[in-house]
PDB file of N, CA and C in Angstrom:
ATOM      1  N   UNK A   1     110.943 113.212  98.655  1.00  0.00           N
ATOM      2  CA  UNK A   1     111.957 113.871  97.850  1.00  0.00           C
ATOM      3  C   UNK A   1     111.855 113.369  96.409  1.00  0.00           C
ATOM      4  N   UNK A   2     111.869 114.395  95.606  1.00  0.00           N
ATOM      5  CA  UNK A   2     112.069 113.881  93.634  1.00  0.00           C
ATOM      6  C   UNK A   2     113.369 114.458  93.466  1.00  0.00           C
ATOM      7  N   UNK A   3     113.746 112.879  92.979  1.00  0.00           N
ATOM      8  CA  UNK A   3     115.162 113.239  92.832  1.00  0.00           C
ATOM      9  C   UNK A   3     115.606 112.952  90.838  1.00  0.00           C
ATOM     10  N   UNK A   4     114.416 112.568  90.665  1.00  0.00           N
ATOM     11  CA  UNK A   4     114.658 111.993  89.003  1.00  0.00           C
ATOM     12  C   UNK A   4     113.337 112.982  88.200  1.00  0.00           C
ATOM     13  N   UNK A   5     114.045 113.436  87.577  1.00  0.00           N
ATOM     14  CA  UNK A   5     112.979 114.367  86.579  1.00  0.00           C
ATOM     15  C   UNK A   5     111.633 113.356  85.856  1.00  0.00           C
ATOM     16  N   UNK A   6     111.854 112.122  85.726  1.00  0.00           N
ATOM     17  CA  UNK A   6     111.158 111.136  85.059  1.00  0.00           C
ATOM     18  C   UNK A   6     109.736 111.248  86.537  1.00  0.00           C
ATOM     19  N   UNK A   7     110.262 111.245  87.744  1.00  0.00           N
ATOM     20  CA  UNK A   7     109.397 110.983  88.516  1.00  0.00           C
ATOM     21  C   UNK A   7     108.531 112.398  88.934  1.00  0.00           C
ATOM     22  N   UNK A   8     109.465 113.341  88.597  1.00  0.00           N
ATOM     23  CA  UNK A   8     108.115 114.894  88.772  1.00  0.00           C
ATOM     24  C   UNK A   8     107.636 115.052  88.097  1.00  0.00           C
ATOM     25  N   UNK A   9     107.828 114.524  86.724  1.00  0.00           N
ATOM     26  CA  UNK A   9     106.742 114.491  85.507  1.00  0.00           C
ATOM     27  C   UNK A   9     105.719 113.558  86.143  1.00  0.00           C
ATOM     28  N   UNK A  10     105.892 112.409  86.238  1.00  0.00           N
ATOM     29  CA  UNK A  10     104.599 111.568  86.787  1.00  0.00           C
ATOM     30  C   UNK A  10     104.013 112.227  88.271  1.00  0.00           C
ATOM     31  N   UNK A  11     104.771 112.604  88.827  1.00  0.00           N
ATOM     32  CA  UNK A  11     103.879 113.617  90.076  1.00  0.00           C
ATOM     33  C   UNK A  11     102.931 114.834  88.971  1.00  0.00           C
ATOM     34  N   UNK A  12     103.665 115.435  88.289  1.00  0.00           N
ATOM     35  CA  UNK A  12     103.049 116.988  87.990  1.00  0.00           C
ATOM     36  C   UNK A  12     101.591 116.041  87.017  1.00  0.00           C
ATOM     37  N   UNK A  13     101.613 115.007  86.507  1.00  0.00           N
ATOM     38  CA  UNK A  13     100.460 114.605  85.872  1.00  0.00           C
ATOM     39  C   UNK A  13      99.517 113.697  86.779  1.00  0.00           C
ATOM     40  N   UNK A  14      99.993 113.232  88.271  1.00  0.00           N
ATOM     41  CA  UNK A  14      99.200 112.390  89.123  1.00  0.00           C
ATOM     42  C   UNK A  14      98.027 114.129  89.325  1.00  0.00           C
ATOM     43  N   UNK A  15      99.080 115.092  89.921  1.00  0.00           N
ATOM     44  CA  UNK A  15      98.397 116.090  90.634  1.00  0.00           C
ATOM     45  C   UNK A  15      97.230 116.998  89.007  1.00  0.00           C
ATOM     46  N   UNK A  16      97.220 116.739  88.294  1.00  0.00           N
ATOM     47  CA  UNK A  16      96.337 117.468  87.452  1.00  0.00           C
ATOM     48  C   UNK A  16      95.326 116.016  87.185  1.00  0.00           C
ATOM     49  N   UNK A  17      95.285 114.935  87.386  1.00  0.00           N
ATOM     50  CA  UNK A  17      94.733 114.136  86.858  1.00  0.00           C
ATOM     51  C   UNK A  17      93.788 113.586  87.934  1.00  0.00           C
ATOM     52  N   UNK A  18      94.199 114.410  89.182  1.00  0.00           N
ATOM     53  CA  UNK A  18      93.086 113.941  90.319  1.00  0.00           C
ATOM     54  C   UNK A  18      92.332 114.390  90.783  1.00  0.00           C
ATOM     55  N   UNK A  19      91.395 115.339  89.956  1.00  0.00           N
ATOM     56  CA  UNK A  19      89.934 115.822  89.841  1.00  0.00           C
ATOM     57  C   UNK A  19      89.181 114.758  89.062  1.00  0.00           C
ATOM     58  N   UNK A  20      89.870 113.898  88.171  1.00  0.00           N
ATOM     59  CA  UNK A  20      89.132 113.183  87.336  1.00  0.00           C
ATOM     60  C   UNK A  20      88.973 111.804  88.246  1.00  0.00           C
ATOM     61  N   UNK A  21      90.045 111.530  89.066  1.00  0.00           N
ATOM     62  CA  UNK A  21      90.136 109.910  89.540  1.00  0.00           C
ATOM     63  C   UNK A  21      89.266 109.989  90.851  1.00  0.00           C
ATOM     64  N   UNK A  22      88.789 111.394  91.508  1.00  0.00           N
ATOM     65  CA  UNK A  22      88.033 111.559  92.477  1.00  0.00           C
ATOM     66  C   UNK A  22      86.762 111.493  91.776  1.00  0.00           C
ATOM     67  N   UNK A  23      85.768 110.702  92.514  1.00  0.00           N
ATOM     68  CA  UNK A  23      84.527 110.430  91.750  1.00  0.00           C
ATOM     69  C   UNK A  23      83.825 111.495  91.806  1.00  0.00           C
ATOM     70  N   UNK A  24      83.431 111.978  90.655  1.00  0.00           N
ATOM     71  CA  UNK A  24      82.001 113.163  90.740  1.00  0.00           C
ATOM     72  C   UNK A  24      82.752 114.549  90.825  1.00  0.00           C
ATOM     73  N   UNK A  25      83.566 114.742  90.875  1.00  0.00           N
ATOM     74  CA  UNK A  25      84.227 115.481  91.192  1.00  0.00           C
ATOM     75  C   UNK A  25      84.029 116.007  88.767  1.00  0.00           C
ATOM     76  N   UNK A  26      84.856 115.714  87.995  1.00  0.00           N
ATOM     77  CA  UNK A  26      84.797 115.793  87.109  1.00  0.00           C
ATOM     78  C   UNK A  26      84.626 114.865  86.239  1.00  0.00           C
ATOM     79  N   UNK A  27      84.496 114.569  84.653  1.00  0.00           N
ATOM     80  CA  UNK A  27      84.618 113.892  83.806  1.00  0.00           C
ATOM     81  C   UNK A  27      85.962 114.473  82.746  1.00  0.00           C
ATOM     82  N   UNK A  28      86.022 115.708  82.881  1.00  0.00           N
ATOM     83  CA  UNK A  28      86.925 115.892  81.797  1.00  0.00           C
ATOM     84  C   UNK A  28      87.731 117.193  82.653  1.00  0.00           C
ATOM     85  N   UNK A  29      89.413 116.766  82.171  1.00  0.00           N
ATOM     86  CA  UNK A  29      90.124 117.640  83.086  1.00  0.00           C
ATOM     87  C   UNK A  29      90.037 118.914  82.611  1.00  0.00           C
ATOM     88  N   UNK A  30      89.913 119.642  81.209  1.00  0.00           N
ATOM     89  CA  UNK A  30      89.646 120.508  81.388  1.00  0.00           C
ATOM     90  C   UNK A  30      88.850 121.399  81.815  1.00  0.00           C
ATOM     91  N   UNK A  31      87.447 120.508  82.758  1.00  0.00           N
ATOM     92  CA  UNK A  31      86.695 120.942  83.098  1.00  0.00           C
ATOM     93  C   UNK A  31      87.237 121.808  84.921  1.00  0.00           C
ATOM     94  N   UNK A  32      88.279 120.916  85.564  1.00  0.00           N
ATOM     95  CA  UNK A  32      88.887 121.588  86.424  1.00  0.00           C
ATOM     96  C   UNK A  32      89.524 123.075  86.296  1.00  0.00           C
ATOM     97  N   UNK A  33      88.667 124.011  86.719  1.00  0.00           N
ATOM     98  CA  UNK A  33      89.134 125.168  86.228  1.00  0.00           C
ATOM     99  C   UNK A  33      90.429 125.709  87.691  1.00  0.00           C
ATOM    100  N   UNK A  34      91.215 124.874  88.822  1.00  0.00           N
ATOM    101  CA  UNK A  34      91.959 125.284  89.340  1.00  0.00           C
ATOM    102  C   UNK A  34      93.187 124.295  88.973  1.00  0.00           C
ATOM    103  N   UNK A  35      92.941 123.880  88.153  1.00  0.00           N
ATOM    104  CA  UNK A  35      94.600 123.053  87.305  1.00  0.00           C
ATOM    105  C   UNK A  35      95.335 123.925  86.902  1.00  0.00           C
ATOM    106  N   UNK A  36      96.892 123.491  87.011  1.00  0.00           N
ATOM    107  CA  UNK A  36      97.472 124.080  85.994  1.00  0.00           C
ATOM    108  C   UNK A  36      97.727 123.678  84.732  1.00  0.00           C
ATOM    109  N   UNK A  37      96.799 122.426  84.437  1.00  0.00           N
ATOM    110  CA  UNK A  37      96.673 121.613  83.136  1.00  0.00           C
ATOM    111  C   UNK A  37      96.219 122.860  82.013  1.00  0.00           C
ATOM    112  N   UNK A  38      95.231 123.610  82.149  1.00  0.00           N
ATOM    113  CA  UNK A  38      95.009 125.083  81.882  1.00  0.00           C
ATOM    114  C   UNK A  38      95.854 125.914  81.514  1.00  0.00           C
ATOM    115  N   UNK A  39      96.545 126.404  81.974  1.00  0.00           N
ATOM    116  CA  UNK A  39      97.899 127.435  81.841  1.00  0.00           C
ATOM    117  C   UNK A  39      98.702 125.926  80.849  1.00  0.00           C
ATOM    118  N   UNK A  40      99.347 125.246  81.059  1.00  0.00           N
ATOM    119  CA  UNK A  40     100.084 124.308  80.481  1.00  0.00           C
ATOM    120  C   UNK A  40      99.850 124.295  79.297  1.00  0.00           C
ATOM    121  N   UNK A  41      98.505 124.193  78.654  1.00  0.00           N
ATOM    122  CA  UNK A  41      98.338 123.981  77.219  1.00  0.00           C
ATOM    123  C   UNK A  41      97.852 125.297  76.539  1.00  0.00           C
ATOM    124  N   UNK A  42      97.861 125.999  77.499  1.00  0.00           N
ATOM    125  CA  UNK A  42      97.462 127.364  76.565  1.00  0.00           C
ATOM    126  C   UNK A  42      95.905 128.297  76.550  1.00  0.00           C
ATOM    127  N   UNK A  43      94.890 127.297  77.362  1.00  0.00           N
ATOM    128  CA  UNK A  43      93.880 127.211  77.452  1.00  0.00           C
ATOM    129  C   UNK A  43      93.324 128.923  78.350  1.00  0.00           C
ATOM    130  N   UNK A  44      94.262 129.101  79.326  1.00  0.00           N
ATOM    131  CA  UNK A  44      93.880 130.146  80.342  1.00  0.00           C
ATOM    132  C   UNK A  44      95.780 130.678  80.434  1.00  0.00           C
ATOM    133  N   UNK A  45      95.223 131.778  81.194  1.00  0.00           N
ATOM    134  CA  UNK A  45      96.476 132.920  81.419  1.00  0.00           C
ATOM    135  C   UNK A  45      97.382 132.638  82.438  1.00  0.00           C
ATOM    136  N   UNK A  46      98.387 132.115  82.067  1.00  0.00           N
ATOM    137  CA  UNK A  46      99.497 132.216  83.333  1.00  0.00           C
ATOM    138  C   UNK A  46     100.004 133.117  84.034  1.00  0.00           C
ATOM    139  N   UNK A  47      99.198 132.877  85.533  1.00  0.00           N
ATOM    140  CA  UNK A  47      99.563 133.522  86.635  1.00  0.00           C
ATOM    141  C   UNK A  47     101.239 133.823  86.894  1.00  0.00           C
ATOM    142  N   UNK A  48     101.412 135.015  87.671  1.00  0.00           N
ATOM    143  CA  UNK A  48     102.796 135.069  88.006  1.00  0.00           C
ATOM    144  C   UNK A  48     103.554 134.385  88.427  1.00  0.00           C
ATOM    145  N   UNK A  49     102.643 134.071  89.261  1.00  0.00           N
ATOM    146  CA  UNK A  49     103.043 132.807  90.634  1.00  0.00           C
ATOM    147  C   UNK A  49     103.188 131.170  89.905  1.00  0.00           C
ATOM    148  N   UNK A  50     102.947 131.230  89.149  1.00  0.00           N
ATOM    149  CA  UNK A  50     103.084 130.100  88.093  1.00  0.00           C
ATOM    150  C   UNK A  50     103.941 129.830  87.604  1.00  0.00           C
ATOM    151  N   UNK A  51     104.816 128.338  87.116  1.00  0.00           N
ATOM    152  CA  UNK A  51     105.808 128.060  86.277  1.00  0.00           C
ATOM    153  C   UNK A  51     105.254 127.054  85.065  1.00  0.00           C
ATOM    154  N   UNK A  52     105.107 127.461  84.315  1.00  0.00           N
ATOM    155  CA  UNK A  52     104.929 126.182  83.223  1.00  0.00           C
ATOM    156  C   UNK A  52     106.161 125.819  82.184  1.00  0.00           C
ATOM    157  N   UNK A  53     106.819 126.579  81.952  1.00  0.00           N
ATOM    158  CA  UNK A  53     107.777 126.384  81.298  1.00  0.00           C
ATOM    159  C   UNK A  53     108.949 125.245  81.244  1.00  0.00           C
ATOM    160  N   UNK A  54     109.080 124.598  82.421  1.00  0.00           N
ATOM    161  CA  UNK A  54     109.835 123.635  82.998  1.00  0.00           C
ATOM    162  C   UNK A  54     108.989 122.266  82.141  1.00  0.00           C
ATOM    163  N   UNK A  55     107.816 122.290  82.869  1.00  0.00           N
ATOM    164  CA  UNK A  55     107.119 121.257  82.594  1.00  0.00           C
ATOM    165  C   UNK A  55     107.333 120.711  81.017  1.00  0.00           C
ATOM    166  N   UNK A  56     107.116 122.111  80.524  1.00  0.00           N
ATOM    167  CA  UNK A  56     106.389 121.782  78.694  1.00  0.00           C
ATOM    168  C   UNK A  56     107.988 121.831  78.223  1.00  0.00           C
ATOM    169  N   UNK A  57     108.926 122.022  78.703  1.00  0.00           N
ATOM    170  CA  UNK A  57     110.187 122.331  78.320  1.00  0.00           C
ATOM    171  C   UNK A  57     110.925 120.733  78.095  1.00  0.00           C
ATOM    172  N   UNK A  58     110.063 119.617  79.182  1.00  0.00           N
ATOM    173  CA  UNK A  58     110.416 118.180  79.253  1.00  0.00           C
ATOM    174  C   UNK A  58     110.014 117.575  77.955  1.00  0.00           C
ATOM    175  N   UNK A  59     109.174 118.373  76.987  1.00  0.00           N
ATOM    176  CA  UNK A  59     108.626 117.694  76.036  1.00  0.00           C
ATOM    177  C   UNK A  59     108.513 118.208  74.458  1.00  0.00           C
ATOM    178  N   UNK A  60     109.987 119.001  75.071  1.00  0.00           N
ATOM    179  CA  UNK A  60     110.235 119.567  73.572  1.00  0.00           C
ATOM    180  C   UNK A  60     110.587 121.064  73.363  1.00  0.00           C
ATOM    181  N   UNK A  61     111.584 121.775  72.674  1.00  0.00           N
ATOM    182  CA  UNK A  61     111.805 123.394  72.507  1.00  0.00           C
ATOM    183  C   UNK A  61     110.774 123.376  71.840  1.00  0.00           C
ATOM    184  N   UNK A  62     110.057 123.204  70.791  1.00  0.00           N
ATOM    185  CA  UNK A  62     109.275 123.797  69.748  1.00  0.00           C
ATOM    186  C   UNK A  62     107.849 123.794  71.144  1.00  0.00           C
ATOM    187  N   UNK A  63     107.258 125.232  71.482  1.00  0.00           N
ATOM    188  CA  UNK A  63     106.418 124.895  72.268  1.00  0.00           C
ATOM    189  C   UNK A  63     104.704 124.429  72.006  1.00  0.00           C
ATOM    190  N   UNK A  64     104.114 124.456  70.540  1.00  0.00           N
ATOM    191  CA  UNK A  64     103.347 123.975  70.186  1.00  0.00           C
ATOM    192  C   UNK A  64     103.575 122.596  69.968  1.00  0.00           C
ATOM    193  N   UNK A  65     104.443 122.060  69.585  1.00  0.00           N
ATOM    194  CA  UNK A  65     104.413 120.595  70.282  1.00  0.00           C
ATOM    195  C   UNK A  65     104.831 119.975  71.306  1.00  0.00           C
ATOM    196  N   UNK A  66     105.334 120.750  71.760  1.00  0.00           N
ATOM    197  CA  UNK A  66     105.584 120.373  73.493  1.00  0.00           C
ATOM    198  C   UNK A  66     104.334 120.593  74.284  1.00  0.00           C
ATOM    199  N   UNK A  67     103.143 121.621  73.601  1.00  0.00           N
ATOM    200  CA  UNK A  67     101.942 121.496  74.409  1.00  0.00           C
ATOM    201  C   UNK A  67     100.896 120.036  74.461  1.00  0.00           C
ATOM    202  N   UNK A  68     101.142 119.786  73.094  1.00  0.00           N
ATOM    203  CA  UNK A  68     100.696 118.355  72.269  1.00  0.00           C
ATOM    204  C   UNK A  68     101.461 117.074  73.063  1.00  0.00           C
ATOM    205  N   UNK A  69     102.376 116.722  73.049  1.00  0.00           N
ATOM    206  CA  UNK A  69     102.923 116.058  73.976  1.00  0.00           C
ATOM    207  C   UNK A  69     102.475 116.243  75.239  1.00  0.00           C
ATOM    208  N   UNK A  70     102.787 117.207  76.034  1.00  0.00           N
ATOM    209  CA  UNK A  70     102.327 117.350  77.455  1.00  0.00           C
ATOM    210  C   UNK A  70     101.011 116.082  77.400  1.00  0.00           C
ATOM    211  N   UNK A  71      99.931 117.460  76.833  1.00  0.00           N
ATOM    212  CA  UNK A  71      98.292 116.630  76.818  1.00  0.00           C
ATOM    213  C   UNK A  71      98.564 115.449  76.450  1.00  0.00           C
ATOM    214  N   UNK A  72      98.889 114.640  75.625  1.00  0.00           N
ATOM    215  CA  UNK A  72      99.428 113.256  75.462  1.00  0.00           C
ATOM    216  C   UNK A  72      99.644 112.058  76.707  1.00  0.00           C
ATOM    217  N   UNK A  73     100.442 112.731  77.163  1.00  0.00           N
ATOM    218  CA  UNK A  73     101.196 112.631  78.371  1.00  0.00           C
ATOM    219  C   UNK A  73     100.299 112.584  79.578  1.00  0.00           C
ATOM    220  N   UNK A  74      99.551 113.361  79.482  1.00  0.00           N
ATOM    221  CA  UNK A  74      98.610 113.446  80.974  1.00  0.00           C
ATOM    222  C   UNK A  74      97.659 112.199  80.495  1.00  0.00           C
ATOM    223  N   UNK A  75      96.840 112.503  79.144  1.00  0.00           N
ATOM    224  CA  UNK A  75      95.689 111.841  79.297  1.00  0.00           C
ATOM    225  C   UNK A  75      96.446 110.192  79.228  1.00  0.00           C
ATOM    226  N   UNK A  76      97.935 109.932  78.778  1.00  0.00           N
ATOM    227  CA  UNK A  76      97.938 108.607  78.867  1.00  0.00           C
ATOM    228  C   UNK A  76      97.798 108.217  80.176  1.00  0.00           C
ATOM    229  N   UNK A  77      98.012 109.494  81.388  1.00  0.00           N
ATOM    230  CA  UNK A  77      97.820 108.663  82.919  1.00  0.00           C
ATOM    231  C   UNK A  77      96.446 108.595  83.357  1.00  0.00           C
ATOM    232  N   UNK A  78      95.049 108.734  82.545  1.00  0.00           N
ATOM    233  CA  UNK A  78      93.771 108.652  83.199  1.00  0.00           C
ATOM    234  C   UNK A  78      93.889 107.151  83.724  1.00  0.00           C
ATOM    235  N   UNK A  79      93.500 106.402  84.535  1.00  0.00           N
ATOM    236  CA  UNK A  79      93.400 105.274  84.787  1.00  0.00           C
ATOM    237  C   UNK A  79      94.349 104.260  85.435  1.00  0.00           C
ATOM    238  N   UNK A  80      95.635 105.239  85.622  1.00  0.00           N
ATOM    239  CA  UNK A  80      97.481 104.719  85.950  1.00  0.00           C
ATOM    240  C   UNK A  80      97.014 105.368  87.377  1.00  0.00           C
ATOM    241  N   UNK A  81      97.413 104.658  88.805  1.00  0.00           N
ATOM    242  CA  UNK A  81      97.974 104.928  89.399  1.00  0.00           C
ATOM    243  C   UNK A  81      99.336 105.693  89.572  1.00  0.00           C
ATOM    244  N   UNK A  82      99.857 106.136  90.521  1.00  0.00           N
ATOM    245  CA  UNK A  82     101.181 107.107  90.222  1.00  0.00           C
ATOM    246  C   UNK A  82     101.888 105.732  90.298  1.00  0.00           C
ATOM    247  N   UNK A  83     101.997 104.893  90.911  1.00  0.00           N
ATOM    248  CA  UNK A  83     102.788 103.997  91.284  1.00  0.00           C
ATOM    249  C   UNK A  83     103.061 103.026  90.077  1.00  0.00           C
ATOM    250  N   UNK A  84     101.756 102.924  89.130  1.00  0.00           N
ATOM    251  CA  UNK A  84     101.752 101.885  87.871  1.00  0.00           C
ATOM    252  C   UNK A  84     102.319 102.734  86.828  1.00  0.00           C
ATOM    253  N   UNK A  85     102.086 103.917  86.523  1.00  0.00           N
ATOM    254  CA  UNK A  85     103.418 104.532  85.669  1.00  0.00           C
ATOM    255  C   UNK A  85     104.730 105.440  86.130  1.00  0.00           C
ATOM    256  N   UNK A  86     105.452 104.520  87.050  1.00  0.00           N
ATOM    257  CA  UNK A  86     106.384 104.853  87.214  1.00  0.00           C
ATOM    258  C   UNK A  86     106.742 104.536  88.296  1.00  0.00           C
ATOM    259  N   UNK A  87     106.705 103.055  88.262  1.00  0.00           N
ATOM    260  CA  UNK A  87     107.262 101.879  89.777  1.00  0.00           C
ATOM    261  C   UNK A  87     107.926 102.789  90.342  1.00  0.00           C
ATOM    262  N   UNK A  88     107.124 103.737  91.159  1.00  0.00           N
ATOM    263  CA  UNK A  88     106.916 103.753  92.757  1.00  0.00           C
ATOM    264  C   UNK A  88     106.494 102.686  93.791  1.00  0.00           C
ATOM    265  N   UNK A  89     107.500 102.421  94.660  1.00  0.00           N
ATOM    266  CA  UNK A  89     106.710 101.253  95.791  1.00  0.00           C
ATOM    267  C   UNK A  89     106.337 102.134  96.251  1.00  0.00           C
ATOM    268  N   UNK A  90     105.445 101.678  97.352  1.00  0.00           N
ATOM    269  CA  UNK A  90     104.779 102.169  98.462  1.00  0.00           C
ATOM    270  C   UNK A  90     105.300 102.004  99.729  1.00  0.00           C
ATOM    271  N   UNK A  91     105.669 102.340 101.079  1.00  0.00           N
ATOM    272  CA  UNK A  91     106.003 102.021 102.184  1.00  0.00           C
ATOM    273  C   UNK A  91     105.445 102.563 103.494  1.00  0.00           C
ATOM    274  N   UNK A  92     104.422 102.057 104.120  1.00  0.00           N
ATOM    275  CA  UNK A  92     104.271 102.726 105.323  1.00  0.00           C
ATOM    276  C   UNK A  92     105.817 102.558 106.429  1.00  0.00           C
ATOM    277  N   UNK A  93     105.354 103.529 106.792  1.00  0.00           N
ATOM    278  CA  UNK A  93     106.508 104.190 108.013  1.00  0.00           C
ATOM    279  C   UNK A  93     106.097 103.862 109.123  1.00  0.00           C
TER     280      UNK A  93
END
């Protein structure tokens, strides 16, 4: 369950940032052409079925810098675990 907006931001950037942390897989996220890192910054066409607005909405009304931020934002998590930006414990069940 996400119950703190602080923590679906760090989910919505774990889940675009893990084509890059899977080895071989990519070097550069915009190279993932099934992200919605894509649609987010403007790069490709937002699908229907798509929401971006929420996301880029966390980082500002003006939406050219709320796209700038976003990207900011993601690439500061290359190398962060989800858990190291944004003390998540861990718990097996």
């Amino acid at each position: 369950m996400v119950d703190k907006n602080q923590y679906l931001l760090e989910l919505a950037r774990y889940v675009v940032l893990n084509p890059i942390r899977a080895k071989g897989m990519v070097q550069n996220i915009e190279d993932w052409q099934w992200s919605s890192y894509l649609a987010c910054i403007g790069k490709v066409k937002v699908n229907e079925w798509l929401t971006t607005d929420w996301v880029l909405s966390q980082f500002g009304s003006n939406k050219t810098r709320a796209i700038k931020k976003y990207q900011s934002f993601v690439l500061e998590g290359v190398g962060q675990k989800l858990s190291d930006s944004c003390g998540i414990q861990y718990r097996r069940l």
